[in-house]
N, C-alpha and C. Protein backbone atom coordinates (compact mmCIF):
# COMPACT_ATOMS: atom_id res chain seq x y z
N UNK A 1 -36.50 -15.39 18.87
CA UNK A 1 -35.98 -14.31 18.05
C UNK A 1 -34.59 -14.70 17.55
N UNK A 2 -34.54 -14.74 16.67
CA UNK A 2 -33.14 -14.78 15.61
C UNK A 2 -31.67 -14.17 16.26
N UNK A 3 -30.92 -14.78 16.23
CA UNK A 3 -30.04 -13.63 16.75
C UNK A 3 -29.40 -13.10 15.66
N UNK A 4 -28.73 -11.69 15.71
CA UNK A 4 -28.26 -10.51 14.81
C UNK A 4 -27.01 -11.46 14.39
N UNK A 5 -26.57 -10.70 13.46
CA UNK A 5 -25.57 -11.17 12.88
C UNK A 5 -24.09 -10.14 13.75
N UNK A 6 -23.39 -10.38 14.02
CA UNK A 6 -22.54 -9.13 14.64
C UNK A 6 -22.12 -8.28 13.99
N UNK A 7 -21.91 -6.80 13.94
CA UNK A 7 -21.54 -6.26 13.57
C UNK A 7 -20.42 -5.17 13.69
N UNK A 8 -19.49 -4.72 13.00
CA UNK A 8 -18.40 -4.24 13.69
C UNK A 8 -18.48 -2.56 13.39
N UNK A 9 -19.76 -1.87 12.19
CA UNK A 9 -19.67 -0.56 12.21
C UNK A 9 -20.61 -0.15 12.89
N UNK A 10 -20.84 1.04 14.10
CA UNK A 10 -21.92 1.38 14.85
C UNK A 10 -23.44 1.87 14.01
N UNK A 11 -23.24 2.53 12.29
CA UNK A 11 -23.57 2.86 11.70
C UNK A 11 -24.79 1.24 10.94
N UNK A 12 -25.81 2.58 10.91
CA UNK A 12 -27.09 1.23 9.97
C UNK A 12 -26.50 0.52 8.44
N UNK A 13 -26.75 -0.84 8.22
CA UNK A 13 -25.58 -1.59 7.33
C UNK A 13 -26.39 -0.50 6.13
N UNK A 14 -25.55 -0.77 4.94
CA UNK A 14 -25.49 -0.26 3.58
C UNK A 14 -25.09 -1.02 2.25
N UNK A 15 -25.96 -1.17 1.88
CA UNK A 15 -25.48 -1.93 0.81
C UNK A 15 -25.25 -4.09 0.80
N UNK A 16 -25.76 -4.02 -0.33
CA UNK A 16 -25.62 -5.42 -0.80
C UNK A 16 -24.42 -5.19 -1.68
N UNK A 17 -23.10 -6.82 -1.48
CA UNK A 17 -22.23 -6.44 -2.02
C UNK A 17 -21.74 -7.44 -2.33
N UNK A 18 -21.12 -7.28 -3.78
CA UNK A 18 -20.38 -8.69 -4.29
C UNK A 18 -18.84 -8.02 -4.96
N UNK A 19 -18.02 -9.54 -4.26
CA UNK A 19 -16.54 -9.03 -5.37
C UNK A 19 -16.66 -10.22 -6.09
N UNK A 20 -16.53 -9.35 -7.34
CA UNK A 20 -16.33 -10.36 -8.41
C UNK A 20 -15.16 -10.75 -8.63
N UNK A 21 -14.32 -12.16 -8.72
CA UNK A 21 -13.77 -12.67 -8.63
C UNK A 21 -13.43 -12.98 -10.40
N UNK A 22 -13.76 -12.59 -10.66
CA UNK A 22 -13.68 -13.05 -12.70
C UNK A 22 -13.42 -11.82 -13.28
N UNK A 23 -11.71 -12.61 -13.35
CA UNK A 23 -11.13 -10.94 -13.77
C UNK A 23 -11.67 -10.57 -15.03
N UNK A 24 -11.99 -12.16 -16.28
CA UNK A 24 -12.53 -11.63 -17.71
C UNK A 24 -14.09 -11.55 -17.75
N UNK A 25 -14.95 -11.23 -16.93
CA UNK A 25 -16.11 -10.85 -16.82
C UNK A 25 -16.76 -9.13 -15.95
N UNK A 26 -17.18 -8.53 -16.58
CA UNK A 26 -17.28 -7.30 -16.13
C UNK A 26 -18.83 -6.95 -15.77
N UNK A 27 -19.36 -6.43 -14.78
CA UNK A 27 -20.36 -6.91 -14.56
C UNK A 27 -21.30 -5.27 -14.94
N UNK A 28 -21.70 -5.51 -16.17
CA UNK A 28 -22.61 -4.44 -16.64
C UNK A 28 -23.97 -4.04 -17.06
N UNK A 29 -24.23 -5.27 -16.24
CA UNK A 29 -26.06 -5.14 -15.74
C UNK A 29 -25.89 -5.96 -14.34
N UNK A 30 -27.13 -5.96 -13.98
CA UNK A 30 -27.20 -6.30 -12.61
C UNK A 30 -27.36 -7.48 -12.83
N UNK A 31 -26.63 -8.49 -11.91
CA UNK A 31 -27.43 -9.87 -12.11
C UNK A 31 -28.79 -10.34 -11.21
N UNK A 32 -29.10 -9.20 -10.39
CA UNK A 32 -30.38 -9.83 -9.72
C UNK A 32 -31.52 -9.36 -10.64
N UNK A 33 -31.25 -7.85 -11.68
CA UNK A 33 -32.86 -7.41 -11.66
C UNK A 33 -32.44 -7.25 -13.30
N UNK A 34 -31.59 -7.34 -14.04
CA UNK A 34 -30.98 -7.23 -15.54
C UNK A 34 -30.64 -6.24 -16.19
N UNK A 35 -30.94 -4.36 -15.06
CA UNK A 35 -30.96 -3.53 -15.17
C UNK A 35 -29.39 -3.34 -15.04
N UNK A 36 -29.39 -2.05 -16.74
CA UNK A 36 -27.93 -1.29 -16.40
C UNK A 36 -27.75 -0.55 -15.24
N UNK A 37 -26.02 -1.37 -14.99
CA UNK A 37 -25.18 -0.87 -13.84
C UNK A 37 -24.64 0.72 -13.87
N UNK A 38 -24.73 1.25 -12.57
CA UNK A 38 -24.06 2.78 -13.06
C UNK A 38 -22.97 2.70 -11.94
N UNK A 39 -22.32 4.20 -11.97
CA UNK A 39 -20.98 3.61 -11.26
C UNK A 39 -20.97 4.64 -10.06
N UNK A 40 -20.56 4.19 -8.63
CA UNK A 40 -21.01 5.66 -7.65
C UNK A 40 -19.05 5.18 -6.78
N UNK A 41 -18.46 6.13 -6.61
CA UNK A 41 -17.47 6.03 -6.10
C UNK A 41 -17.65 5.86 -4.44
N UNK A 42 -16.90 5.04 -3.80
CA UNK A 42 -17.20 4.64 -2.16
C UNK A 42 -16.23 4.41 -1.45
N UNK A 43 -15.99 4.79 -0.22
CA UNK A 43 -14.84 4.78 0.71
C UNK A 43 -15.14 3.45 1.08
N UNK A 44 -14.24 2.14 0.55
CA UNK A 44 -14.56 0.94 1.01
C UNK A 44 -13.62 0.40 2.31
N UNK A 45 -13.61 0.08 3.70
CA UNK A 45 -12.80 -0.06 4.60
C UNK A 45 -12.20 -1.52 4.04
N UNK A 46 -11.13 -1.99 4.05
CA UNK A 46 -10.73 -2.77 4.03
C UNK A 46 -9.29 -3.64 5.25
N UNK A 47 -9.55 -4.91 5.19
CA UNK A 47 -8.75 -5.50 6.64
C UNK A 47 -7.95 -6.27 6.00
N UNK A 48 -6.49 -5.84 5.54
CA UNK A 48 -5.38 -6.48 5.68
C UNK A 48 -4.37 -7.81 6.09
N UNK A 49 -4.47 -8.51 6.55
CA UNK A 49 -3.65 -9.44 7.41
C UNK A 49 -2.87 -8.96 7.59
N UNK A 50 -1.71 -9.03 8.43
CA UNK A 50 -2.00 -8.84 9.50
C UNK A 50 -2.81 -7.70 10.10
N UNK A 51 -3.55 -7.23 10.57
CA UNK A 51 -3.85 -5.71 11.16
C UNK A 51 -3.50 -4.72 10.74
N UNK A 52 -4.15 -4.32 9.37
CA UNK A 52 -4.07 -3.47 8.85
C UNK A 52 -5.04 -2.94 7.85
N UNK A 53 -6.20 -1.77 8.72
CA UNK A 53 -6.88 -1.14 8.31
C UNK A 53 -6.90 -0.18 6.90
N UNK A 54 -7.54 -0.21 5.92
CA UNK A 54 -7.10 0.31 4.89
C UNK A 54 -8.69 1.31 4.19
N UNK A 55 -8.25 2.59 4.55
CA UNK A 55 -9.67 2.72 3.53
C UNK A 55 -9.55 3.54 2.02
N UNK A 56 -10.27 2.87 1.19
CA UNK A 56 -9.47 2.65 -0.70
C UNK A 56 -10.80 3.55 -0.95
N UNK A 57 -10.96 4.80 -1.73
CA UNK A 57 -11.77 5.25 -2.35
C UNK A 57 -11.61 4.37 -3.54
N UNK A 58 -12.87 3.97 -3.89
CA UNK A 58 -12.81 2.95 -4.76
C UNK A 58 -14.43 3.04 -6.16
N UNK A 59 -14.24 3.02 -7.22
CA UNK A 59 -15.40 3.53 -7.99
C UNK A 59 -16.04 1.86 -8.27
N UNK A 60 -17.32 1.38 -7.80
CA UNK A 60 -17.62 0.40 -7.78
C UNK A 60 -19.29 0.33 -8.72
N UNK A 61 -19.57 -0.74 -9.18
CA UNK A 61 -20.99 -0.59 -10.35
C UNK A 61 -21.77 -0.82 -9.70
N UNK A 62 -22.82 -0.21 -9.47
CA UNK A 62 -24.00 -0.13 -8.34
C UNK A 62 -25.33 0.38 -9.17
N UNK A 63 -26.27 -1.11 -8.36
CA UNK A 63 -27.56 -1.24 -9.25
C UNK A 63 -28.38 -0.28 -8.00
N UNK A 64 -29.54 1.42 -8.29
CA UNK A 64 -29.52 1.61 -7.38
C UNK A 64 -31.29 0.73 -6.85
N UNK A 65 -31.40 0.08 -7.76
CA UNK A 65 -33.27 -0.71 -7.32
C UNK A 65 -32.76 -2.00 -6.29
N UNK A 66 -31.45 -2.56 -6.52
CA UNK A 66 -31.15 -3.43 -5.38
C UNK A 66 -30.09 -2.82 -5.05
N UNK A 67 -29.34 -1.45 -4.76
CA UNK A 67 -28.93 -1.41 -3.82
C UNK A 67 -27.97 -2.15 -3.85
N UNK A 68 -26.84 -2.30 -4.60
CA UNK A 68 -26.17 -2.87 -4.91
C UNK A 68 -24.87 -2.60 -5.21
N UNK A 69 -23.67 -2.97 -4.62
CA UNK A 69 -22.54 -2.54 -5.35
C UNK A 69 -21.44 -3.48 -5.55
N UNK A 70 -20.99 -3.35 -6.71
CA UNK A 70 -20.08 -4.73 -7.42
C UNK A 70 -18.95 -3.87 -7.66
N UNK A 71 -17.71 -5.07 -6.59
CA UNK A 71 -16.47 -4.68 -6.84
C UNK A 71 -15.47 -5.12 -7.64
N UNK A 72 -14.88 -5.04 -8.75
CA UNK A 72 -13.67 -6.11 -8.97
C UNK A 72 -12.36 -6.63 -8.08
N UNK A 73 -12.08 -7.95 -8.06
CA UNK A 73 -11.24 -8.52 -7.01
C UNK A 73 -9.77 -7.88 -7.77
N UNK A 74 -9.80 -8.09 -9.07
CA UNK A 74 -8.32 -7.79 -9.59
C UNK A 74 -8.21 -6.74 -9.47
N UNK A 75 -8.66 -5.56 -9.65
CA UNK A 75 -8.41 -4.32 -9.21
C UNK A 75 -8.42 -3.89 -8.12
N UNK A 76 -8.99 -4.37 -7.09
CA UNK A 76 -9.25 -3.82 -5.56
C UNK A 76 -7.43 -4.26 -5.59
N UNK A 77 -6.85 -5.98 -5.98
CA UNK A 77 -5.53 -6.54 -5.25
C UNK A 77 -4.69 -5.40 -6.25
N UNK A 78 -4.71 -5.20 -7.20
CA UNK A 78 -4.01 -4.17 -7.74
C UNK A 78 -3.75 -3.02 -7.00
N UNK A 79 -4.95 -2.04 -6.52
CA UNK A 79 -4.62 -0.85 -5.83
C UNK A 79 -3.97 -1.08 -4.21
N UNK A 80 -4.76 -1.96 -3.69
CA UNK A 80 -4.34 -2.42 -2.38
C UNK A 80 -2.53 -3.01 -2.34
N UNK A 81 -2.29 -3.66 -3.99
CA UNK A 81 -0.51 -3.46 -3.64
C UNK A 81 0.00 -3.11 -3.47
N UNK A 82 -0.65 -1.78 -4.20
CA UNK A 82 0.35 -0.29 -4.73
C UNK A 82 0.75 0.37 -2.72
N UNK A 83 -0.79 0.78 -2.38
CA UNK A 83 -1.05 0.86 -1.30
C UNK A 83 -0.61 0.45 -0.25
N UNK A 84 -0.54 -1.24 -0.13
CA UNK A 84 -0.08 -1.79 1.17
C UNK A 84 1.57 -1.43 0.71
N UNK A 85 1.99 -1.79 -0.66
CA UNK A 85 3.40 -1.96 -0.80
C UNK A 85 4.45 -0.38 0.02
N UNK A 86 3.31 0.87 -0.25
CA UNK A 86 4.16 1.84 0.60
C UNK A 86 4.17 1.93 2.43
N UNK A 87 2.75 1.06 2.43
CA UNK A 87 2.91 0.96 4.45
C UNK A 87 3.46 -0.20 4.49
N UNK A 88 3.29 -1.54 4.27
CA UNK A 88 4.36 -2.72 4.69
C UNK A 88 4.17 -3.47 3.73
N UNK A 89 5.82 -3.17 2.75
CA UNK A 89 5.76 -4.24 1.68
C UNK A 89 5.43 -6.01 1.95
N UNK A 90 5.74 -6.49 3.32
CA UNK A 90 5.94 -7.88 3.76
C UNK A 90 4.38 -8.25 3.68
N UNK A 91 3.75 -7.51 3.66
CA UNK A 91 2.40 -7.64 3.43
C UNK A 91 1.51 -7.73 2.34
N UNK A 92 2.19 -7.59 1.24
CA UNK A 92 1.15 -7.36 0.07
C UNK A 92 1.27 -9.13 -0.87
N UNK A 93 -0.03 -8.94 -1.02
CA UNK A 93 -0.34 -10.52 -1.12
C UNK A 93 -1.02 -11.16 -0.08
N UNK A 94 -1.05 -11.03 1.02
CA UNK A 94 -1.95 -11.22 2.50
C UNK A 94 -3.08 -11.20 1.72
N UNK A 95 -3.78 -12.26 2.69
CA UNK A 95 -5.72 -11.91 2.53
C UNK A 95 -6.21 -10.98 3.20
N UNK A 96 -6.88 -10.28 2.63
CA UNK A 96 -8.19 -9.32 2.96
C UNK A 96 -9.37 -9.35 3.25
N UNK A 97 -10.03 -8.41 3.77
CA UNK A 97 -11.37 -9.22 3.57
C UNK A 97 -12.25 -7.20 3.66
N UNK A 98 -13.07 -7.36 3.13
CA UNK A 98 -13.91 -5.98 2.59
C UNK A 98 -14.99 -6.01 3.64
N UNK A 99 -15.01 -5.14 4.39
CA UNK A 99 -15.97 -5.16 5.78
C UNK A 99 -17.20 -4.12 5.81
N UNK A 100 -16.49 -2.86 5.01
CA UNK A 100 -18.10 -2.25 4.65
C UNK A 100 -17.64 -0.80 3.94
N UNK A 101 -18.00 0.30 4.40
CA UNK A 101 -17.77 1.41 3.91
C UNK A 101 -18.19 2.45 4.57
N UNK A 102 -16.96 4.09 4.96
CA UNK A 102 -17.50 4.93 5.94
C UNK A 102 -17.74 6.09 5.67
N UNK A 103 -18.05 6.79 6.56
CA UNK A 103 -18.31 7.95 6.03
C UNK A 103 -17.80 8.70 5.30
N UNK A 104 -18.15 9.69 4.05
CA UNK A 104 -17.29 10.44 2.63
C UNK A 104 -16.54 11.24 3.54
N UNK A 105 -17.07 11.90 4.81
CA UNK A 105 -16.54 12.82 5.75
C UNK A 105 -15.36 12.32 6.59
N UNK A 106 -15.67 11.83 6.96
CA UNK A 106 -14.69 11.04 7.83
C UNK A 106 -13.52 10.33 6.45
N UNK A 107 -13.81 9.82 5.35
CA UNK A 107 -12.54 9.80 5.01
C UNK A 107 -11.94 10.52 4.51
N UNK A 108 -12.84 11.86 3.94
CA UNK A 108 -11.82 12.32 3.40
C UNK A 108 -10.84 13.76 4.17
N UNK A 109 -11.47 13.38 5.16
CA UNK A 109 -10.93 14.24 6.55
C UNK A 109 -9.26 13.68 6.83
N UNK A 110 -9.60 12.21 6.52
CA UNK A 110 -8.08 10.97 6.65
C UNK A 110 -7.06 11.41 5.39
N UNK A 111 -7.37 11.70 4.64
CA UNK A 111 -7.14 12.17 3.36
C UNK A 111 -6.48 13.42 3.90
N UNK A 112 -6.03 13.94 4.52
CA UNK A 112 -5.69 15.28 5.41
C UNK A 112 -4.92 15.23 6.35
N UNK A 113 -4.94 14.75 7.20
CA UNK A 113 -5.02 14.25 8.52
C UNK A 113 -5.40 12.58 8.56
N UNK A 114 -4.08 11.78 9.75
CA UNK A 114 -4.78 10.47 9.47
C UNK A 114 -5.71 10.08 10.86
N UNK A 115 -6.53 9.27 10.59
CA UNK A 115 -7.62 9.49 11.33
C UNK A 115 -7.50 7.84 12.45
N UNK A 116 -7.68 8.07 13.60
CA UNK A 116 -7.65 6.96 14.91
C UNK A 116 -8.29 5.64 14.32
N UNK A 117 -7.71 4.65 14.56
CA UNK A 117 -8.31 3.53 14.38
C UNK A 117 -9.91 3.30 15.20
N UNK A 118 -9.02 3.66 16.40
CA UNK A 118 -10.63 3.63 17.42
C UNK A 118 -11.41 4.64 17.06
N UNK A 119 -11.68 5.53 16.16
CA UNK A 119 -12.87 6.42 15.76
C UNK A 119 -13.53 5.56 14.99
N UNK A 120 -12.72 4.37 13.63
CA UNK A 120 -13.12 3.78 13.13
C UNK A 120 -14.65 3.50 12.79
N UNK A 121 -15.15 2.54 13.63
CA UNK A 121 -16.33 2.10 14.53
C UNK A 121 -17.72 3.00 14.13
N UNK A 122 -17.47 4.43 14.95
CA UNK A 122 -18.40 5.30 14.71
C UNK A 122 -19.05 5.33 13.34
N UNK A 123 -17.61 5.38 12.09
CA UNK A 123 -18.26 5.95 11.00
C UNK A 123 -18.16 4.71 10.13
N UNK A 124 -18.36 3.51 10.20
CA UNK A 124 -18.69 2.57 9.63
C UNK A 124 -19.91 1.64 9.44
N UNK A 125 -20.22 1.87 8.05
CA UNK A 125 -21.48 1.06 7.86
C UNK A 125 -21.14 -0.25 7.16
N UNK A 126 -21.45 -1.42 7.83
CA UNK A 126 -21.28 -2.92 7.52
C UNK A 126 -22.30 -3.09 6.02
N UNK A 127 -21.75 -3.89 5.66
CA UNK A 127 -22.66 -4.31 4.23
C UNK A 127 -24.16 -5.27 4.68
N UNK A 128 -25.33 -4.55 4.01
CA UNK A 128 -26.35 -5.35 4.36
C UNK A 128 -26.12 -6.65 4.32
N UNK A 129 -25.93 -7.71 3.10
CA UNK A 129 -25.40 -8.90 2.47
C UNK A 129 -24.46 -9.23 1.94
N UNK A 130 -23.50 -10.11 1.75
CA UNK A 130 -22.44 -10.50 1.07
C UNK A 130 -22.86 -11.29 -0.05
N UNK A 131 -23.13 -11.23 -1.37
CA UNK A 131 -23.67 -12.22 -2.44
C UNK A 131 -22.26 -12.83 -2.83
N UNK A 132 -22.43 -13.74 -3.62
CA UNK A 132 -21.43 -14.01 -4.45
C UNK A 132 -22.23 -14.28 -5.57
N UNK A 133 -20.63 -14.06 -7.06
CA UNK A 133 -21.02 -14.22 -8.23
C UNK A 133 -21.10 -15.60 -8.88
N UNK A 134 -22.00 -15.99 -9.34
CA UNK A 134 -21.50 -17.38 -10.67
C UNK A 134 -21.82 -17.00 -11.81
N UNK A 135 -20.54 -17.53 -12.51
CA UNK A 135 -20.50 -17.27 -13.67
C UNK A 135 -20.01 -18.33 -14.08
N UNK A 136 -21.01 -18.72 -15.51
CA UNK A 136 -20.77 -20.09 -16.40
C UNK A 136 -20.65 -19.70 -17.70
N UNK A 137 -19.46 -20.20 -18.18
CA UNK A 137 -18.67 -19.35 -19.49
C UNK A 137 -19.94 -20.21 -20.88
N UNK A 138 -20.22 -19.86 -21.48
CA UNK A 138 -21.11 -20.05 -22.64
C UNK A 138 -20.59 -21.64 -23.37
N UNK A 139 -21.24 -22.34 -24.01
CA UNK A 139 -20.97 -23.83 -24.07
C UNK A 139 -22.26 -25.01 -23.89
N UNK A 140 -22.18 -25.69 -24.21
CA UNK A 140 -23.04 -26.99 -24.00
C UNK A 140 -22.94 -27.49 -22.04
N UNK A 141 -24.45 -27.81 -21.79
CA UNK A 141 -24.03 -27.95 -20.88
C UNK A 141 -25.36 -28.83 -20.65
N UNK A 142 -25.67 -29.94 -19.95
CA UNK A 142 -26.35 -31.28 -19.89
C UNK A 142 -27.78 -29.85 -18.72
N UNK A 143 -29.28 -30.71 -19.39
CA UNK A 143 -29.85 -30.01 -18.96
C UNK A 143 -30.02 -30.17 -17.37
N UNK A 144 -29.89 -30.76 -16.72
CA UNK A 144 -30.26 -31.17 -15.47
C UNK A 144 -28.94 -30.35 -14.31
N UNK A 145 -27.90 -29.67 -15.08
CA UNK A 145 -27.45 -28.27 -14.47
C UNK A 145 -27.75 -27.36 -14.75
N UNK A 146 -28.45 -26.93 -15.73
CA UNK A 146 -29.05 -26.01 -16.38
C UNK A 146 -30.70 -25.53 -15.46
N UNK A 147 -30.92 -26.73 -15.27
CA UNK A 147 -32.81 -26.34 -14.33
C UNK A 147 -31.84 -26.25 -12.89
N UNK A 148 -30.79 -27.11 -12.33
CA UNK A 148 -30.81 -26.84 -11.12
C UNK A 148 -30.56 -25.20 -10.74
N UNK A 149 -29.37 -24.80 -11.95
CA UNK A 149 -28.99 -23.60 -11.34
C UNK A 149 -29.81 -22.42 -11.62
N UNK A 150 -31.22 -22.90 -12.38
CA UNK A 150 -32.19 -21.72 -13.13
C UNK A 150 -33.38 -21.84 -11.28
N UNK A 151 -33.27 -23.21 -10.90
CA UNK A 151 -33.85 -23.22 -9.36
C UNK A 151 -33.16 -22.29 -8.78
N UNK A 152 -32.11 -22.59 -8.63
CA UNK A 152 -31.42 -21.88 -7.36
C UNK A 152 -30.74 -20.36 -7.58
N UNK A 153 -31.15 -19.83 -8.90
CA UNK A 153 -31.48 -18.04 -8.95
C UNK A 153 -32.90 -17.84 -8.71
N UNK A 154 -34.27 -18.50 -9.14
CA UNK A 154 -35.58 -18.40 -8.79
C UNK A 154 -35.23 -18.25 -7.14
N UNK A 155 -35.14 -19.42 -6.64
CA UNK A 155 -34.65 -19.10 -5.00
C UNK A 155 -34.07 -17.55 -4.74
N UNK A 156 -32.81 -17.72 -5.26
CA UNK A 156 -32.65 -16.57 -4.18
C UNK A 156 -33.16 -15.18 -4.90
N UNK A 157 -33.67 -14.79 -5.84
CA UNK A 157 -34.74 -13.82 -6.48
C UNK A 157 -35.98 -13.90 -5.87
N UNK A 158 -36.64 -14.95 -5.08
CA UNK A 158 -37.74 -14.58 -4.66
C UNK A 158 -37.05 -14.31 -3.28
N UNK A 159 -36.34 -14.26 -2.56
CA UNK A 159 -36.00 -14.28 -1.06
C UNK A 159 -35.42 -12.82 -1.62
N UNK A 160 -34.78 -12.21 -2.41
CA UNK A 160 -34.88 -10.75 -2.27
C UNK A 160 -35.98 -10.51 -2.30
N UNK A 161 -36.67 -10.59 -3.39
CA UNK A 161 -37.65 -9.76 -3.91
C UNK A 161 -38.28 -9.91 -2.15
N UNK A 162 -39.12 -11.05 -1.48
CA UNK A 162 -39.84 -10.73 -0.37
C UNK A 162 -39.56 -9.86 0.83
N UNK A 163 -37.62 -9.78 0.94
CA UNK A 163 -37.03 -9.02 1.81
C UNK A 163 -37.50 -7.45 1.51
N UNK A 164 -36.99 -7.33 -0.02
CA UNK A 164 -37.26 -5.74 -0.34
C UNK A 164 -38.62 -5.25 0.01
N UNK A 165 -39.69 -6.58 -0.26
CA UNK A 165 -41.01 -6.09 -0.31
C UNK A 165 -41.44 -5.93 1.39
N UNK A 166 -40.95 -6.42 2.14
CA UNK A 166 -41.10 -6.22 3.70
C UNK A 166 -40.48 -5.06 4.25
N UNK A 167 -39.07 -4.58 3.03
CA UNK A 167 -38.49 -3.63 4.25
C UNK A 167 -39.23 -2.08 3.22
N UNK A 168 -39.72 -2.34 2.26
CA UNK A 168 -40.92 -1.28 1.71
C UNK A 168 -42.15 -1.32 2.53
N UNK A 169 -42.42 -2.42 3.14
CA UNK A 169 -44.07 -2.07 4.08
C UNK A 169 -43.52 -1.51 5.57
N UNK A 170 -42.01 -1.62 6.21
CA UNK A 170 -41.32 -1.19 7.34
C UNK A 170 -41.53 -2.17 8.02
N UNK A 171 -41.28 -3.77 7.55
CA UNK A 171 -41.39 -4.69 8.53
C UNK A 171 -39.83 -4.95 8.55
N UNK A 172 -39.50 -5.52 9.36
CA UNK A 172 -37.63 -5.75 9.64
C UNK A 172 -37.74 -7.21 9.22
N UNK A 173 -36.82 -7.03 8.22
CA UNK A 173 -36.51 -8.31 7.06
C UNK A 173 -36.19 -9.88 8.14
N UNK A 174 -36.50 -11.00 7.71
CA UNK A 174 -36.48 -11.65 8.34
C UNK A 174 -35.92 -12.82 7.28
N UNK A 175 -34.70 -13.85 7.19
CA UNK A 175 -34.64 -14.35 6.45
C UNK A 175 -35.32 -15.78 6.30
N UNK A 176 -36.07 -15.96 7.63
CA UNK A 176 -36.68 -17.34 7.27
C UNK A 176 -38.08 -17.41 7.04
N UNK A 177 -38.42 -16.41 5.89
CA UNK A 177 -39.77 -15.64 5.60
C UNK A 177 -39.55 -15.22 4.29
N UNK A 178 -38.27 -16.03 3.56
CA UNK A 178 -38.27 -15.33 1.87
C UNK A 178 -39.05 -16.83 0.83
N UNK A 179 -40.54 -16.12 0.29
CA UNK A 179 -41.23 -17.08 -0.21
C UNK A 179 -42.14 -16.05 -0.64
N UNK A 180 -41.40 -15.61 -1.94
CA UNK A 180 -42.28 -14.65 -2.77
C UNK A 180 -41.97 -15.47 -4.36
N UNK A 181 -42.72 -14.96 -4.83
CA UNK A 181 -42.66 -14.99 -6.94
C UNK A 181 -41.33 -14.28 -6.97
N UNK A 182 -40.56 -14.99 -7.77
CA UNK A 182 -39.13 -14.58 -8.59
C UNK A 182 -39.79 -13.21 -9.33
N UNK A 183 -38.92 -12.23 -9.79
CA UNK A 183 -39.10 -10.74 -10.51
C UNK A 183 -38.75 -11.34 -11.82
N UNK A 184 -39.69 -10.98 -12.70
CA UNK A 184 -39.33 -11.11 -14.12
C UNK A 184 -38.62 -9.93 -14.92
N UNK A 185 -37.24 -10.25 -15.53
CA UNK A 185 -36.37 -9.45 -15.87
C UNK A 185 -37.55 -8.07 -16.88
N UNK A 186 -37.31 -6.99 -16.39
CA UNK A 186 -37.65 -6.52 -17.78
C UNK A 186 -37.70 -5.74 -18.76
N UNK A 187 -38.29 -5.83 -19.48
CA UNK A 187 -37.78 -5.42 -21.21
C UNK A 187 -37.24 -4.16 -21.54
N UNK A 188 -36.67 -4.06 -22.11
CA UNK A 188 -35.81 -2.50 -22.62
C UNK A 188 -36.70 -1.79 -23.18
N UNK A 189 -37.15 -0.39 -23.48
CA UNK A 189 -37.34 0.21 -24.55
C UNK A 189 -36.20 0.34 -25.74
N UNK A 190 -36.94 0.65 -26.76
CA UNK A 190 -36.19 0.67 -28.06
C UNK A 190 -36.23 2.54 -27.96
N UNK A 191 -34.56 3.29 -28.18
CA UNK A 191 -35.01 4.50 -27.79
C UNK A 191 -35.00 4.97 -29.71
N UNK A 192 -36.13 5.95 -30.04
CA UNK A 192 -36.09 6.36 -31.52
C UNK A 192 -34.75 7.56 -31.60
N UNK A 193 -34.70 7.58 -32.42
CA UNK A 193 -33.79 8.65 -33.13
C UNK A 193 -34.28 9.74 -33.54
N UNK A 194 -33.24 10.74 -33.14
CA UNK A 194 -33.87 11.66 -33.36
C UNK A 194 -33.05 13.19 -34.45
């Protein structure tokens, strides 16, 4: 048996999650399924360097067929300056790192009242996956990077697609079992006028 990955919120994980790192790219379809992004606001916990817990209501683009939510990096370090700069200026610029997201209740209870580190725990749900983005700016480009990197989205499009399709029959996802058909993007309707 596999061992778990560890986890630090007591809560079932939530969400597949990417920070996009490309401040001039905005991510307004999904890149796993090609479907428009919509936008759901989320209490994202975030970890500071040194030790310092931070949780950022934060409005992030979330695909909801994968379950998905895409953050921007320049804006998260933007608000998190503003933020860290009033609890410890010596701190802003530190690395971070985005650990998951907790309960609407529980934060916005903090929002009031500030709330125990050690309650933390309880109301935190870890991110199902961590993706990352690539992005290749438009240009000539020799074909033999072109098929590798059209392989290696087929890859990891069929290893979702088989995960989703296992945790739809209620089997517990297994990652050395993703060997399904890639999802073919698809087509828009044309809407008439009216």
């Amino acid at each position: 048996m596999p061992d778990k990955a560890p986890r630090l919120g007591k809560l079932p994980p939530l969400y597949h999650f990417i920070l996009n790192p490309h401040a001039e790219t905005r991510v307004s379809t999904c890149p796993n399924c090609d479907k428009k992004m919509r936008q759901r606001k989320v209490p994202l916990f975030i970890h500071v360097d040194p030790l310092i817990p931070i949780i950022l209501g934060y409005t992030c683009r979330y695909c909801p067929d994968c379950d998905l939510l895409v953050a921007h990096q320049d804006e998260i370090e933007h608000l998190l300056a503003s933020v860290v700069g009033n609890v410890a200026p010596d701190a802003v610029g530190n690395d971070y790192l985005v650990i998951g997201t907790v309960e609407r209740d529980f934060w916005r209870q903090g929002l009031k009242t500030p709330n125990s580190v050690a309650d933390l725990p309880d109301h935190l749900h870890d991110f199902k996956e961590v993706w990352t983005l690539k992005f290749r700016p438009a240009g000539w480009y020799h074909d033999d990077v072109i098929e590798a990197e059209e392989r290696e989205i087929a890859q990891v499009q069929a290893g979702f697609a088989a995960r989703k399709a296992r945790a739809a029959d209620g089997e517990r996802p297994d990652k050395a079992q993703a060997a399904a058909a890639p999802r073919q993007p698809r087509r828009r309707r044309k809407r008439s006028k009216r």
